[in-house]
C-alpha atoms as a PDB file:
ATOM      1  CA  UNK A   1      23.511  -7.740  -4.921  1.00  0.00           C
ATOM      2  CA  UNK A   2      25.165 -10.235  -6.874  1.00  0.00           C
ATOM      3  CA  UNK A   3      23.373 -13.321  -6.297  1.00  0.00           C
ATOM      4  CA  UNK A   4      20.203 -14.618  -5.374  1.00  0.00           C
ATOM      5  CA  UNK A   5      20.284 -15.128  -1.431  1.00  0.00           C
ATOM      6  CA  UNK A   6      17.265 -17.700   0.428  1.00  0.00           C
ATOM      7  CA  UNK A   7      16.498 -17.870   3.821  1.00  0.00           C
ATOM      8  CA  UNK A   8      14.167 -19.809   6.263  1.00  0.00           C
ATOM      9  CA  UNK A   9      12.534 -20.038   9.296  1.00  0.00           C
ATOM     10  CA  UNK A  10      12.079 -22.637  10.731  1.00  0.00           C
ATOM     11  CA  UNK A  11      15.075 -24.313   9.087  1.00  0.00           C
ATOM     12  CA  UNK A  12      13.778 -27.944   9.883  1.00  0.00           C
ATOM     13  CA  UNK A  13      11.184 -27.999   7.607  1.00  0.00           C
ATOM     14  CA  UNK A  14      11.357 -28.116   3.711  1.00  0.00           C
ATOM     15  CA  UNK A  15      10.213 -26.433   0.633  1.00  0.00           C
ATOM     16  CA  UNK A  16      10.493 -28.847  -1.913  1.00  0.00           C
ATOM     17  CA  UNK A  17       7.859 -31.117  -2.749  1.00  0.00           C
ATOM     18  CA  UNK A  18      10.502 -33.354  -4.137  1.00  0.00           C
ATOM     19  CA  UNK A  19      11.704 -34.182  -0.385  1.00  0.00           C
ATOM     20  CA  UNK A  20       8.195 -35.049   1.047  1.00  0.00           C
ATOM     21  CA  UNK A  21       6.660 -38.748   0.521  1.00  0.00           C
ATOM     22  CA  UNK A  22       4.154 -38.792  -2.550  1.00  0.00           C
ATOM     23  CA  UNK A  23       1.195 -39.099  -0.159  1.00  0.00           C
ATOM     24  CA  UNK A  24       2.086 -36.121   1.632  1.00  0.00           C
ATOM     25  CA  UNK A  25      -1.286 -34.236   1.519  1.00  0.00           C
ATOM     26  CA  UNK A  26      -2.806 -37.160   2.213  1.00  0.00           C
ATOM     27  CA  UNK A  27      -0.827 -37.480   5.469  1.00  0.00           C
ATOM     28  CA  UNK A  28      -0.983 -33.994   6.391  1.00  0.00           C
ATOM     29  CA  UNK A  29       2.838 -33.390   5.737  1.00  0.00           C
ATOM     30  CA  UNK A  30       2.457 -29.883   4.607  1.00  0.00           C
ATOM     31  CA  UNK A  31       3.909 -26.209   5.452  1.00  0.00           C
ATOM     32  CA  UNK A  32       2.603 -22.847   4.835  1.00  0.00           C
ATOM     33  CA  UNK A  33       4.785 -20.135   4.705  1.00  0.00           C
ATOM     34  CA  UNK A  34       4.485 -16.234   4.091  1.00  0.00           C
ATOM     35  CA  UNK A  35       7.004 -15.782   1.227  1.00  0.00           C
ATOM     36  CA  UNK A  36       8.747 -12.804   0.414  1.00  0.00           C
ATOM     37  CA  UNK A  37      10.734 -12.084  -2.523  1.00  0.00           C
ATOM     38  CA  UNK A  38      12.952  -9.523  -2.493  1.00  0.00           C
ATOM     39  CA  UNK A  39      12.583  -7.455  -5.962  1.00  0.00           C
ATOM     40  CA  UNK A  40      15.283  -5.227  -7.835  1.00  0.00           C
ATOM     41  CA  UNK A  41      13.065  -3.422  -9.951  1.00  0.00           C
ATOM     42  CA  UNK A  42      15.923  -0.996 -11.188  1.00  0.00           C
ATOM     43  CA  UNK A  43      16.024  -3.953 -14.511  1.00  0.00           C
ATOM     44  CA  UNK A  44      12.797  -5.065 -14.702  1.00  0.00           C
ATOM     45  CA  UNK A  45      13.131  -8.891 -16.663  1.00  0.00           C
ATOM     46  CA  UNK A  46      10.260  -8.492 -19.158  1.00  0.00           C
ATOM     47  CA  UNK A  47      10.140  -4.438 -19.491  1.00  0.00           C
ATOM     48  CA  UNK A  48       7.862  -3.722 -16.228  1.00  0.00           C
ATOM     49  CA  UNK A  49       8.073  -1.158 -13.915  1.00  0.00           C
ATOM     50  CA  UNK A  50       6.019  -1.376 -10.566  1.00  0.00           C
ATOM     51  CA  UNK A  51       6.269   2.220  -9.893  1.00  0.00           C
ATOM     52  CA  UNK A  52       5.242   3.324 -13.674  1.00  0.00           C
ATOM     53  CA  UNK A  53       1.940   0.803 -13.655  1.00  0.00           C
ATOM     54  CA  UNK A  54      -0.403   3.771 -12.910  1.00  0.00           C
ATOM     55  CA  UNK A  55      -2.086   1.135 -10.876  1.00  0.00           C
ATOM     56  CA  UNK A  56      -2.612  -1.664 -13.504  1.00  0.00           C
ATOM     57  CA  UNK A  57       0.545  -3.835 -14.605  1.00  0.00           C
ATOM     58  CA  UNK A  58       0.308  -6.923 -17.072  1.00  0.00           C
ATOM     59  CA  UNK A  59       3.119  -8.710 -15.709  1.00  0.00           C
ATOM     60  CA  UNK A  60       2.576 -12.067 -14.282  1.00  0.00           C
ATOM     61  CA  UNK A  61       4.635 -13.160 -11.879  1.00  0.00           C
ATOM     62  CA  UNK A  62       7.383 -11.341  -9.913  1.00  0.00           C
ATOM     63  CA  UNK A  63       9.977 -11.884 -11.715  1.00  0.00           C
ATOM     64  CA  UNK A  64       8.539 -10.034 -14.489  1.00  0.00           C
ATOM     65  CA  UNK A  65       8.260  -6.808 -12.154  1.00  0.00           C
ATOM     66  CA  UNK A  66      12.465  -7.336 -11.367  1.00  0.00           C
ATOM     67  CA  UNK A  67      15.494  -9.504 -10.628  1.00  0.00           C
ATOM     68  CA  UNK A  68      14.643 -11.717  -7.677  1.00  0.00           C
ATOM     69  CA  UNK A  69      17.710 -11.052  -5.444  1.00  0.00           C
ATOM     70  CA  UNK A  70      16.694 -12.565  -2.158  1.00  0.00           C
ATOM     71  CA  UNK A  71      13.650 -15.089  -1.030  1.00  0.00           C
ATOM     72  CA  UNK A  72      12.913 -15.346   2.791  1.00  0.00           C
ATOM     73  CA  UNK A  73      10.342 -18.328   4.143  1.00  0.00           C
ATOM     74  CA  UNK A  74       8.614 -17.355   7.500  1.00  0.00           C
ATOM     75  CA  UNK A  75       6.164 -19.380   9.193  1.00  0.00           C
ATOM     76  CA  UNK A  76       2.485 -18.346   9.123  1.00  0.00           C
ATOM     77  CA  UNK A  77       2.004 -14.812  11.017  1.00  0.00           C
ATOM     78  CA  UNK A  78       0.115 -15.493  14.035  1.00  0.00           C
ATOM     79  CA  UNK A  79      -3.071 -12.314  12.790  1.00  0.00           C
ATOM     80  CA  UNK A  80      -3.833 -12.589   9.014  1.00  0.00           C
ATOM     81  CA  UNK A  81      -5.879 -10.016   7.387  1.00  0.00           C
ATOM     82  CA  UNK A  82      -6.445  -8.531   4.122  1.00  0.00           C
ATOM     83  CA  UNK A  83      -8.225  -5.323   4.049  1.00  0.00           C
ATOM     84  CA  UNK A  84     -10.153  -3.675   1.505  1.00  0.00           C
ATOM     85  CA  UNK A  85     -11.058  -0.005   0.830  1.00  0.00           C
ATOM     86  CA  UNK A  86     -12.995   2.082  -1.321  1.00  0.00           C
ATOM     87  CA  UNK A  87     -12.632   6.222  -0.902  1.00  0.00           C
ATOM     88  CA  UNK A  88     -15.709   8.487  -1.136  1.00  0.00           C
ATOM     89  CA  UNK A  89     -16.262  12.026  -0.545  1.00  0.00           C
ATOM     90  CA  UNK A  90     -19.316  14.572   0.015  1.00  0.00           C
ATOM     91  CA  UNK A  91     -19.926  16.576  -2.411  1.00  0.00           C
ATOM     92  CA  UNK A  92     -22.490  19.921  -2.008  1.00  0.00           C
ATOM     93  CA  UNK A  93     -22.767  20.523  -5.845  1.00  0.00           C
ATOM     94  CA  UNK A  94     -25.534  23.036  -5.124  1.00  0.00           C
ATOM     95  CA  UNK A  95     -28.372  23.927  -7.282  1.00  0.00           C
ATOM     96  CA  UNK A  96     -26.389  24.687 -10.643  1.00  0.00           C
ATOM     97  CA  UNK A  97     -24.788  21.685 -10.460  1.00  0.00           C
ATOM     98  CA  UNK A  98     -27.386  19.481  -9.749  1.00  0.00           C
ATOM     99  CA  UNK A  99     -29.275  21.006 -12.915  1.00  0.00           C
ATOM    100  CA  UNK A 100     -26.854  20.516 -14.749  1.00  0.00           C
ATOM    101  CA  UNK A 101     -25.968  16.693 -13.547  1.00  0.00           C
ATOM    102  CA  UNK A 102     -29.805  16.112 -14.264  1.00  0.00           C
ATOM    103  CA  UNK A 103     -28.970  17.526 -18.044  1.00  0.00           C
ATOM    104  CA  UNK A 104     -26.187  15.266 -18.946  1.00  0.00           C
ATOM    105  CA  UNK A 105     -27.550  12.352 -17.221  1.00  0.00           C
ATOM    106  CA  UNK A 106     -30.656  12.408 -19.584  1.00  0.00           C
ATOM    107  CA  UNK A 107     -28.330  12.724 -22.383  1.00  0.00           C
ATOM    108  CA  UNK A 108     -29.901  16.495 -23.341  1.00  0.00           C
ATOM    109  CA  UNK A 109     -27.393  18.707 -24.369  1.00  0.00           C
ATOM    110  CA  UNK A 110     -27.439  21.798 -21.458  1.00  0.00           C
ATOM    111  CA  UNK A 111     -29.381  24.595 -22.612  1.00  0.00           C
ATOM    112  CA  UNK A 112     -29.147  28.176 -21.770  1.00  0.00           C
ATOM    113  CA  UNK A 113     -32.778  28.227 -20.538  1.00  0.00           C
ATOM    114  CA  UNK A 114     -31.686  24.851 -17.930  1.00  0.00           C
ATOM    115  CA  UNK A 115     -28.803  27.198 -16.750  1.00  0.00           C
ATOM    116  CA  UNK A 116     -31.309  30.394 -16.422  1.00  0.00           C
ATOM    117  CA  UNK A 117     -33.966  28.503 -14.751  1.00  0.00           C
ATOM    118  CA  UNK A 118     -31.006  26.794 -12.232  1.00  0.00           C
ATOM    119  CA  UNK A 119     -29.866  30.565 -11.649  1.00  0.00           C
ATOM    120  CA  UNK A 120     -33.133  32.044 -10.550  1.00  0.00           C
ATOM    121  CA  UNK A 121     -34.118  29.108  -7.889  1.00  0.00           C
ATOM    122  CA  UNK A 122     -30.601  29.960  -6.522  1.00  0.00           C
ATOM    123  CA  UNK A 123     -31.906  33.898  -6.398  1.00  0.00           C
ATOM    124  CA  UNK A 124     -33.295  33.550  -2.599  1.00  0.00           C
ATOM    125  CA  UNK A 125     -29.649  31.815  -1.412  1.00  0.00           C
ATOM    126  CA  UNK A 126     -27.507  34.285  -3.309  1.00  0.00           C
ATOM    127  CA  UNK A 127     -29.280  37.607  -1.559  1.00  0.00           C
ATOM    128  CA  UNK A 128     -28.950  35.269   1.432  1.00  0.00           C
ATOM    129  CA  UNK A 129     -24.931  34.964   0.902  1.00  0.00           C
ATOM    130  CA  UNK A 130     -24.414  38.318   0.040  1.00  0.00           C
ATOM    131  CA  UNK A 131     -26.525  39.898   3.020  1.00  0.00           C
ATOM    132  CA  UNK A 132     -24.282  37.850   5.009  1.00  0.00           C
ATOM    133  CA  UNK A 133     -21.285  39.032   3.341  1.00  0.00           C
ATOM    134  CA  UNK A 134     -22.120  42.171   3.988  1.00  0.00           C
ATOM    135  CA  UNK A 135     -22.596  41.785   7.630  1.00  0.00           C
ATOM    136  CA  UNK A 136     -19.065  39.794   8.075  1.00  0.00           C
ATOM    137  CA  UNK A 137     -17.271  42.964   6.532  1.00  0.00           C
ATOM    138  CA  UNK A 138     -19.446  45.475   9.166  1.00  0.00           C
ATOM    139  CA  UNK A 139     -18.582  43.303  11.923  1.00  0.00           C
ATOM    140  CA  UNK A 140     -14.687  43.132  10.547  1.00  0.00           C
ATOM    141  CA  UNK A 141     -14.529  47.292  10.348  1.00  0.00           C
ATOM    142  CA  UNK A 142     -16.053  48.011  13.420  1.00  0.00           C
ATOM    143  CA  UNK A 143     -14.300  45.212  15.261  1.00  0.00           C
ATOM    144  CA  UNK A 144     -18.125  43.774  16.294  1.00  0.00           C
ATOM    145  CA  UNK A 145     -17.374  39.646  16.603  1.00  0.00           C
ATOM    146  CA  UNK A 146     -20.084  37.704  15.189  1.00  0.00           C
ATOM    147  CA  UNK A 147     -20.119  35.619  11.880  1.00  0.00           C
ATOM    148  CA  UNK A 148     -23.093  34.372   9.937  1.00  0.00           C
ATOM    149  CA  UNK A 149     -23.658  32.656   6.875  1.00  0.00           C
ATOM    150  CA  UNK A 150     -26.572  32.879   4.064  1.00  0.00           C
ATOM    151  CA  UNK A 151     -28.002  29.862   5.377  1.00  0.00           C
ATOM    152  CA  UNK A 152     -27.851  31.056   8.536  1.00  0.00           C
ATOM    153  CA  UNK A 153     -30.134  33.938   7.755  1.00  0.00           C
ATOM    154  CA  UNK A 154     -32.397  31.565   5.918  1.00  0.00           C
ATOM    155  CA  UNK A 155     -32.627  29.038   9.247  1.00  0.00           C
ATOM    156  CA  UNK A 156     -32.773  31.951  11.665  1.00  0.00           C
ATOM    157  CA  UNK A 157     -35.505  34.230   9.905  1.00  0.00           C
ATOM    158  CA  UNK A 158     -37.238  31.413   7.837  1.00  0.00           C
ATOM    159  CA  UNK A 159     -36.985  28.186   9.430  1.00  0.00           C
ATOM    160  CA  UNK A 160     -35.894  26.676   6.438  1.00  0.00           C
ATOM    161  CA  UNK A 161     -32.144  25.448   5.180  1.00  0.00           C
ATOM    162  CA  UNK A 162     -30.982  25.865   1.328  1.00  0.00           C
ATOM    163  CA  UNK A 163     -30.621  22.519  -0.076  1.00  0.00           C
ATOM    164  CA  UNK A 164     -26.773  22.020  -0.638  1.00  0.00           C
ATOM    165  CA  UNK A 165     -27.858  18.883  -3.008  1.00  0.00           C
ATOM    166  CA  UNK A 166     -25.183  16.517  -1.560  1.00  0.00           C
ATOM    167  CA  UNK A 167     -24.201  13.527  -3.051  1.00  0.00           C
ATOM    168  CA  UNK A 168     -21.514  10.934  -2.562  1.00  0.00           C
ATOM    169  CA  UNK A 169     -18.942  10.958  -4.727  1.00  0.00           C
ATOM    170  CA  UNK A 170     -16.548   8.189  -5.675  1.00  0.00           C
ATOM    171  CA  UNK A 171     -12.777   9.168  -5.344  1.00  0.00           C
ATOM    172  CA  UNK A 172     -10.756   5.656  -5.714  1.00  0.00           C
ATOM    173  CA  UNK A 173      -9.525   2.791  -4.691  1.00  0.00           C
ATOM    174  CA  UNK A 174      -6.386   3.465  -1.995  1.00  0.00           C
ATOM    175  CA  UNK A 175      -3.425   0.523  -2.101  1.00  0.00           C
ATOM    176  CA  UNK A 176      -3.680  -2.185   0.680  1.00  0.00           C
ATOM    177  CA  UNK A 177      -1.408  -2.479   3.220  1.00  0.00           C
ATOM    178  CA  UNK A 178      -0.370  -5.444   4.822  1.00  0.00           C
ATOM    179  CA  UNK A 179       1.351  -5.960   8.335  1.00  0.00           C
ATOM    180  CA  UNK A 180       3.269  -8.828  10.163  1.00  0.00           C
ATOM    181  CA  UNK A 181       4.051  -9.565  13.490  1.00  0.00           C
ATOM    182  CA  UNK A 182       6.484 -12.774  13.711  1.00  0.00           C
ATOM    183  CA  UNK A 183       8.609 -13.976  16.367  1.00  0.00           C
ATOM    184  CA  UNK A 184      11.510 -16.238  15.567  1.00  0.00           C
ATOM    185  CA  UNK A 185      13.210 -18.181  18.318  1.00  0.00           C
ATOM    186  CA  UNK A 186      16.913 -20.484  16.978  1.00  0.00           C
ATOM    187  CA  UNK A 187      17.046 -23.685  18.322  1.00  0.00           C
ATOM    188  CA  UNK A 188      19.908 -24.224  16.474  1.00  0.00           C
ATOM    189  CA  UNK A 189      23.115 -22.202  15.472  1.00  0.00           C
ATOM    190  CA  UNK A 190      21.968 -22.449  11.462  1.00  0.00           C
ATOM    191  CA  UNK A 191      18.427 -20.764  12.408  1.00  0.00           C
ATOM    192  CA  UNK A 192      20.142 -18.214  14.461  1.00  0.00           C
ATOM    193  CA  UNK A 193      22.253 -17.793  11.243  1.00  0.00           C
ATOM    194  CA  UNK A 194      19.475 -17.639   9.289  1.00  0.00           C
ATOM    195  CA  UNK A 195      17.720 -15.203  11.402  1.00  0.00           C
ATOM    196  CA  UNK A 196      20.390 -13.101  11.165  1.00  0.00           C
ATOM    197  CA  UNK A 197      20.471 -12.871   7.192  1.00  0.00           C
ATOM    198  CA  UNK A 198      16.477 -12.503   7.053  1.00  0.00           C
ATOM    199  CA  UNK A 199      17.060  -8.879   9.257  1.00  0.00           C
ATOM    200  CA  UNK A 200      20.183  -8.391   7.444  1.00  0.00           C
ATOM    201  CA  UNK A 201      18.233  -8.134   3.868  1.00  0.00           C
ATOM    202  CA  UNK A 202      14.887  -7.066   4.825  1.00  0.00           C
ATOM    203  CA  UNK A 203      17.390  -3.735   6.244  1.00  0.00           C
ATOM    204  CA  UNK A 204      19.253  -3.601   3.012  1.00  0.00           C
ATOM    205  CA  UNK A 205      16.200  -4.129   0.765  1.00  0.00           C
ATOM    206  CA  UNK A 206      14.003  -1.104   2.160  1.00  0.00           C
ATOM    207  CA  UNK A 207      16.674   1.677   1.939  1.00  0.00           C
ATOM    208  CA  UNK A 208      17.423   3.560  -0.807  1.00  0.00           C
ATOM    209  CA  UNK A 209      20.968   3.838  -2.339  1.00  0.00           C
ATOM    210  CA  UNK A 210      23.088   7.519  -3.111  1.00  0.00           C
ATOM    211  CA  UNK A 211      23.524   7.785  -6.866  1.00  0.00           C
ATOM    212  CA  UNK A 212      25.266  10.101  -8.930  1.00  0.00           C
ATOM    213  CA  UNK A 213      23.226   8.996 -12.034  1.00  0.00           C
ATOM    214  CA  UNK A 214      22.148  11.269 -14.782  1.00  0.00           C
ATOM    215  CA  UNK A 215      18.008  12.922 -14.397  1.00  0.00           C
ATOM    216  CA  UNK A 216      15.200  13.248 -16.725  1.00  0.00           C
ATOM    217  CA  UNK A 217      16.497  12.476 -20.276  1.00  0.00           C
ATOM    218  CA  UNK A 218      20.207  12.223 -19.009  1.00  0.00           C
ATOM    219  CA  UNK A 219      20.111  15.626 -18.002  1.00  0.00           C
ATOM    220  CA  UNK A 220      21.473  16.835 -14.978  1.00  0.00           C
ATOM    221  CA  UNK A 221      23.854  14.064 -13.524  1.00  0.00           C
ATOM    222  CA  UNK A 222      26.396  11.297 -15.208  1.00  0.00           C
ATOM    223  CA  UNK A 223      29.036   8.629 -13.970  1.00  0.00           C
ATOM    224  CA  UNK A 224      32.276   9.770 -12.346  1.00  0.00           C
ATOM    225  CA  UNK A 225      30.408  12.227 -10.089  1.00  0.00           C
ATOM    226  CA  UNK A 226      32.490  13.482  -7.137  1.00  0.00           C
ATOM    227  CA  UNK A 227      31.508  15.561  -4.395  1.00  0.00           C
ATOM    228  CA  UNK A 228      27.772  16.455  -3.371  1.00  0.00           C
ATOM    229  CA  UNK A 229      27.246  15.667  -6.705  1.00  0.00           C
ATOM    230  CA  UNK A 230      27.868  11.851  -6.104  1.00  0.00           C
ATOM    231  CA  UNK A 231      24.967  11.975  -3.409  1.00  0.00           C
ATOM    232  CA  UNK A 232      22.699  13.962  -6.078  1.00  0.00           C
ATOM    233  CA  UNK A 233      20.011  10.852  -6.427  1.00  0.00           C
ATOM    234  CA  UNK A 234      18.605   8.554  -4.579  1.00  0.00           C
ATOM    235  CA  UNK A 235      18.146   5.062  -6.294  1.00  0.00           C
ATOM    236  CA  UNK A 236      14.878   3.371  -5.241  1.00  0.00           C
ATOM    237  CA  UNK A 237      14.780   1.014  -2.580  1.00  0.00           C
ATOM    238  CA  UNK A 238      14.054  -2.952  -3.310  1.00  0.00           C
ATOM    239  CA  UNK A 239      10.499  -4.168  -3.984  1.00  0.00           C
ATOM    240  CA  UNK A 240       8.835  -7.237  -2.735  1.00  0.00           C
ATOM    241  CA  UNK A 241       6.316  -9.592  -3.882  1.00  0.00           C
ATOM    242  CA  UNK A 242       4.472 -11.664  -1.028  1.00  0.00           C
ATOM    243  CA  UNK A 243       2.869 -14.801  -1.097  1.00  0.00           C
ATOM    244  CA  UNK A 244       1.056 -17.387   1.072  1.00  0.00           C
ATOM    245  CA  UNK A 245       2.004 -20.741  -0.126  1.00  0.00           C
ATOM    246  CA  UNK A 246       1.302 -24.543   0.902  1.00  0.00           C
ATOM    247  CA  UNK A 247       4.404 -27.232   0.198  1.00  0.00           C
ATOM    248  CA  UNK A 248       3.424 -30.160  -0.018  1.00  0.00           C
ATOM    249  CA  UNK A 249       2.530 -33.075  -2.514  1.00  0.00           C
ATOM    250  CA  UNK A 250       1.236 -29.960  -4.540  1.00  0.00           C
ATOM    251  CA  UNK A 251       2.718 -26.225  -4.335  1.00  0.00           C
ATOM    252  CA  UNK A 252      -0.423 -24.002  -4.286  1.00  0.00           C
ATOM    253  CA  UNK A 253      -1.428 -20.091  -3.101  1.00  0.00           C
ATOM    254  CA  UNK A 254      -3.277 -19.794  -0.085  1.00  0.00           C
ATOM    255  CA  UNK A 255      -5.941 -17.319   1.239  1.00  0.00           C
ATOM    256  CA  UNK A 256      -5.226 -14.075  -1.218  1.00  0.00           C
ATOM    257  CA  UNK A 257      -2.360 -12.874  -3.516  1.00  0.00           C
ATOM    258  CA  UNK A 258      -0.650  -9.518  -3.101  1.00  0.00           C
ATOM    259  CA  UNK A 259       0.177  -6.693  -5.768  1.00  0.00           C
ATOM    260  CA  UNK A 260       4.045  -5.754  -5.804  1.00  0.00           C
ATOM    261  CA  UNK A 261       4.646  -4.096  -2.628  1.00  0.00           C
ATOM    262  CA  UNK A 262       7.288  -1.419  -0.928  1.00  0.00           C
ATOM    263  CA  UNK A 263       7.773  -1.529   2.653  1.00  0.00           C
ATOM    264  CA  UNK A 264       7.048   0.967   4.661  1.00  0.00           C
ATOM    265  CA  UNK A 265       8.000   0.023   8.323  1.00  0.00           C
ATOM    266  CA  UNK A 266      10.691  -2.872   9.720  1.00  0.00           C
ATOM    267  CA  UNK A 267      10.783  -2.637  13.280  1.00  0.00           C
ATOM    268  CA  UNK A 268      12.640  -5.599  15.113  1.00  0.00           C
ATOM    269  CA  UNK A 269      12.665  -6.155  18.968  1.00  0.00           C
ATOM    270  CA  UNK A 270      15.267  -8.099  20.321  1.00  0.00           C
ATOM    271  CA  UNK A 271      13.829  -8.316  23.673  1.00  0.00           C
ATOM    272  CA  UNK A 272      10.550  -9.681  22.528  1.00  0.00           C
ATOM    273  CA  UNK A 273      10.041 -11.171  26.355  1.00  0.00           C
ATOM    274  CA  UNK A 274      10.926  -8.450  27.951  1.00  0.00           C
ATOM    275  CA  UNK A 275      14.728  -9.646  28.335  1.00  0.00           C
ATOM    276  CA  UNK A 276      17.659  -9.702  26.910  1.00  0.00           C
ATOM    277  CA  UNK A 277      19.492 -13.030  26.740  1.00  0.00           C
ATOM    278  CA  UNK A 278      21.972 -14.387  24.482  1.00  0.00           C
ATOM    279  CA  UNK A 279      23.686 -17.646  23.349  1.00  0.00           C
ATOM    280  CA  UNK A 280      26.519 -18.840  25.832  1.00  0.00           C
ATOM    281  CA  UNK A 281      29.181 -18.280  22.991  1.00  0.00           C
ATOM    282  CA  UNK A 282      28.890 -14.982  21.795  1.00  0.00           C
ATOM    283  CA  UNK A 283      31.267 -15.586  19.189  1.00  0.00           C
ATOM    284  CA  UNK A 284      30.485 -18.276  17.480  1.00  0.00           C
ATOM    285  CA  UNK A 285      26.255 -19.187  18.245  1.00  0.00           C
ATOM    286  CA  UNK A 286      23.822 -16.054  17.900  1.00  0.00           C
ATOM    287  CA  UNK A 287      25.203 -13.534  18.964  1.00  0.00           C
ATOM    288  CA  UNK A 288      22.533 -11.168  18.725  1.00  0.00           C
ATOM    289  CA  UNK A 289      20.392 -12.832  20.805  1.00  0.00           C
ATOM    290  CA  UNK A 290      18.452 -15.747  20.964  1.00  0.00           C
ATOM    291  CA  UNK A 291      14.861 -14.362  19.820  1.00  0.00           C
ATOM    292  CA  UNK A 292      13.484 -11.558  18.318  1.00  0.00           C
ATOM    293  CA  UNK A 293      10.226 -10.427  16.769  1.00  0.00           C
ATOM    294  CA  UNK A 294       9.816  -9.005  13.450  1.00  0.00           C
ATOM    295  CA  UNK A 295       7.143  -6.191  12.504  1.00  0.00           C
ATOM    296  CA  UNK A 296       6.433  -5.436   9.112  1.00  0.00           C
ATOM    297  CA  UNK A 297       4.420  -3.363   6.940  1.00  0.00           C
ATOM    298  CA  UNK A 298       3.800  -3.176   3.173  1.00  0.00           C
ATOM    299  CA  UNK A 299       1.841  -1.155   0.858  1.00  0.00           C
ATOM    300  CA  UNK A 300       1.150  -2.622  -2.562  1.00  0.00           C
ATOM    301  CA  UNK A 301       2.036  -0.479  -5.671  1.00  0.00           C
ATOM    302  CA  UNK A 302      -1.422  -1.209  -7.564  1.00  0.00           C
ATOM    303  CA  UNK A 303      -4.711  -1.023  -7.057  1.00  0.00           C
ATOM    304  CA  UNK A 304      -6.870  -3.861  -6.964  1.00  0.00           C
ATOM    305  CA  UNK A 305     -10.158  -3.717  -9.215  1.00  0.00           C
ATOM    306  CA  UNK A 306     -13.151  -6.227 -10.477  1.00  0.00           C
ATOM    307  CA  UNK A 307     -10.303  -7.011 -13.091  1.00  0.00           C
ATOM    308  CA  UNK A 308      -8.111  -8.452 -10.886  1.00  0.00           C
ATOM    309  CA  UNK A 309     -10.503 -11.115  -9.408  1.00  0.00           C
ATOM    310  CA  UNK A 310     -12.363 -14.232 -11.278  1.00  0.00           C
ATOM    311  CA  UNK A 311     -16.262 -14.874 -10.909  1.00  0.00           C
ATOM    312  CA  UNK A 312     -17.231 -14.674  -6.786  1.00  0.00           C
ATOM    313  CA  UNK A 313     -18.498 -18.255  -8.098  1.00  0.00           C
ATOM    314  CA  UNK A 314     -14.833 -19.096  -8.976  1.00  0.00           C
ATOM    315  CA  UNK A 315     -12.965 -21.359  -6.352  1.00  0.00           C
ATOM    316  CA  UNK A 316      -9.289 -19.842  -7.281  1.00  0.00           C
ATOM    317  CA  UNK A 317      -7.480 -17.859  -5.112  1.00  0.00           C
ATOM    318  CA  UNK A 318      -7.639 -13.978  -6.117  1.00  0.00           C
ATOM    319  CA  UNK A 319      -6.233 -10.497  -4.231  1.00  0.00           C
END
């Protein structure tokens, strides 16, 4: 894209603080918007790379992540949420493991007697295993169903379970996604216009481009590719940074702040009431109809972590 491109709905309202009265805040004359910029990360500015951050990046704005080609203002979804998620998993680490979990976690070095002494508590489960073993191979040669496992045995015969020493293990943090649900109904032939060019980008901005570029260490590919070989690579679709931000007598984030982002889903419904209607000159005023809704989902590129966030004490606004 060669130049920047902006676009807002609704139109009527504006986001410079230069064209509100001084006292705006003070007289309530203030818009929030959901901003998105539109991100072409292929030249990152300052030498960052949202997909090479291995969750972490130092840049600090944006623009430092790529070349903002395109900023859209929407009006306040109607659902905001930001959701947060930790992963863990169950772990059996059985009786060796637990022994030797206890070892480190003192800070003893593990010995061969820890190890022996782990191996003959686990004597009664491993006859257990391989009795059962030995019963799932009869019952596969004779063609006898049935399956049974050592702690099976142990249940069945002694009433008691082997310990599988489980614990709960943590995997990672997963990246947030965000989704939007906005409806945007022109009043005017410049909203429908601008309507228009907010699908028109988000479209271009999430697909990926054919590239006949070179590979890994310029092997592999080069410029002047014909053929299949000009549709060899697929350049990386657009990235987008989101905001939620007040205009006013003072410019200033609202609710949370959002890691760089890659969308994921863009579904737009024209009939959004359930029919189809359309401006009374098709040719000149909207001519692809006079509302439609806009659903969108993004998945940040980074992980968020106790770095990322000031004291809970701390009144600024954090992810």
């Amino acid at each position: 894209m060669a130049s920047s491109l902006t676009y807002q709905y609704p139109k009527d309202v504006s986001t410079s603080t230069s064209s509100l009265p001084s006292d705006a805040m003070s007289r309530g004359l203030t818009t929030d918007f959901l901003v998105i910029y539109v991100l072409d990360t292929s030249s990152p500015t300052k030498g960052f790379n949202p997909f090479q951050s291995f969750g972490k990046s130092n840049a600090k704005s944006f623009g430092d992540e790529g070349a903002i080609v395109g900023t859209i203002y929407l009006h306040m979804p109607n659902q905001i949420q930001s959701n947060y998620q930790v992963s863990y998993q169950d772990k059996d680490i059985g009786a060796l493991g637990a022994a030797t979990v206890g070892a480190i976690s003192s800070g003893n070095p593990v010995t061969a007697e820890q190890i022996s002494a782990a191996a003959k508590s686990m004597a009664p489960e491993m006859a257990s295993n391989a009795l059962a073993t030995a019963l799932g191979i009869a019952n596969s040669a004779t063609g006898l169903g049935g399956s049974v496992t050592g702690s099976d045995l142990s249940v069945l015969t002694q009433r008691k379970a082997f310990n599988p020493y489980k614990e709960n293990v943590f995997q990672g943090v997963p990246f947030r996604q965000h989704s939007f649900n906005i409806k945007m109904v022109p009043r005017n032939k410049e909203e429908a216009e601008q309507i228009k060019g907010i699908v028109k980008l988000l479209k271009y901005a999430m697909h990926p481009k054919f590239s006949s570029g070179g590979g890994l260490g310029g092997i592999g590919g080069g410029g002047g590719a014909s053929g299949i070989a000009s549709t060899r690579w697929l350049d990386l679709p657009y990235s987008f940074g989101l905001e939620y931000k007040r205009f006013g007598n003072k410019t200033k984030d609202l609710l949370y702040k959002f890691k760089p982002s890659v969308m994921t889903a863009f579904n737009v419904d024209y009939t959004p009431d359930g029919n189809y209607v359309a401006g009374r000159d098709l040719n000149d005023f909207n001519d692809h109809g006079l509302a439609c809704n806009l659903q969108m989902t993004f998945k940040e590129t980074q992980i968020i972590t106790k770095d990322d966030m000031d004291s809970p004490s701390s009144p600024t606004i954090t992810y």
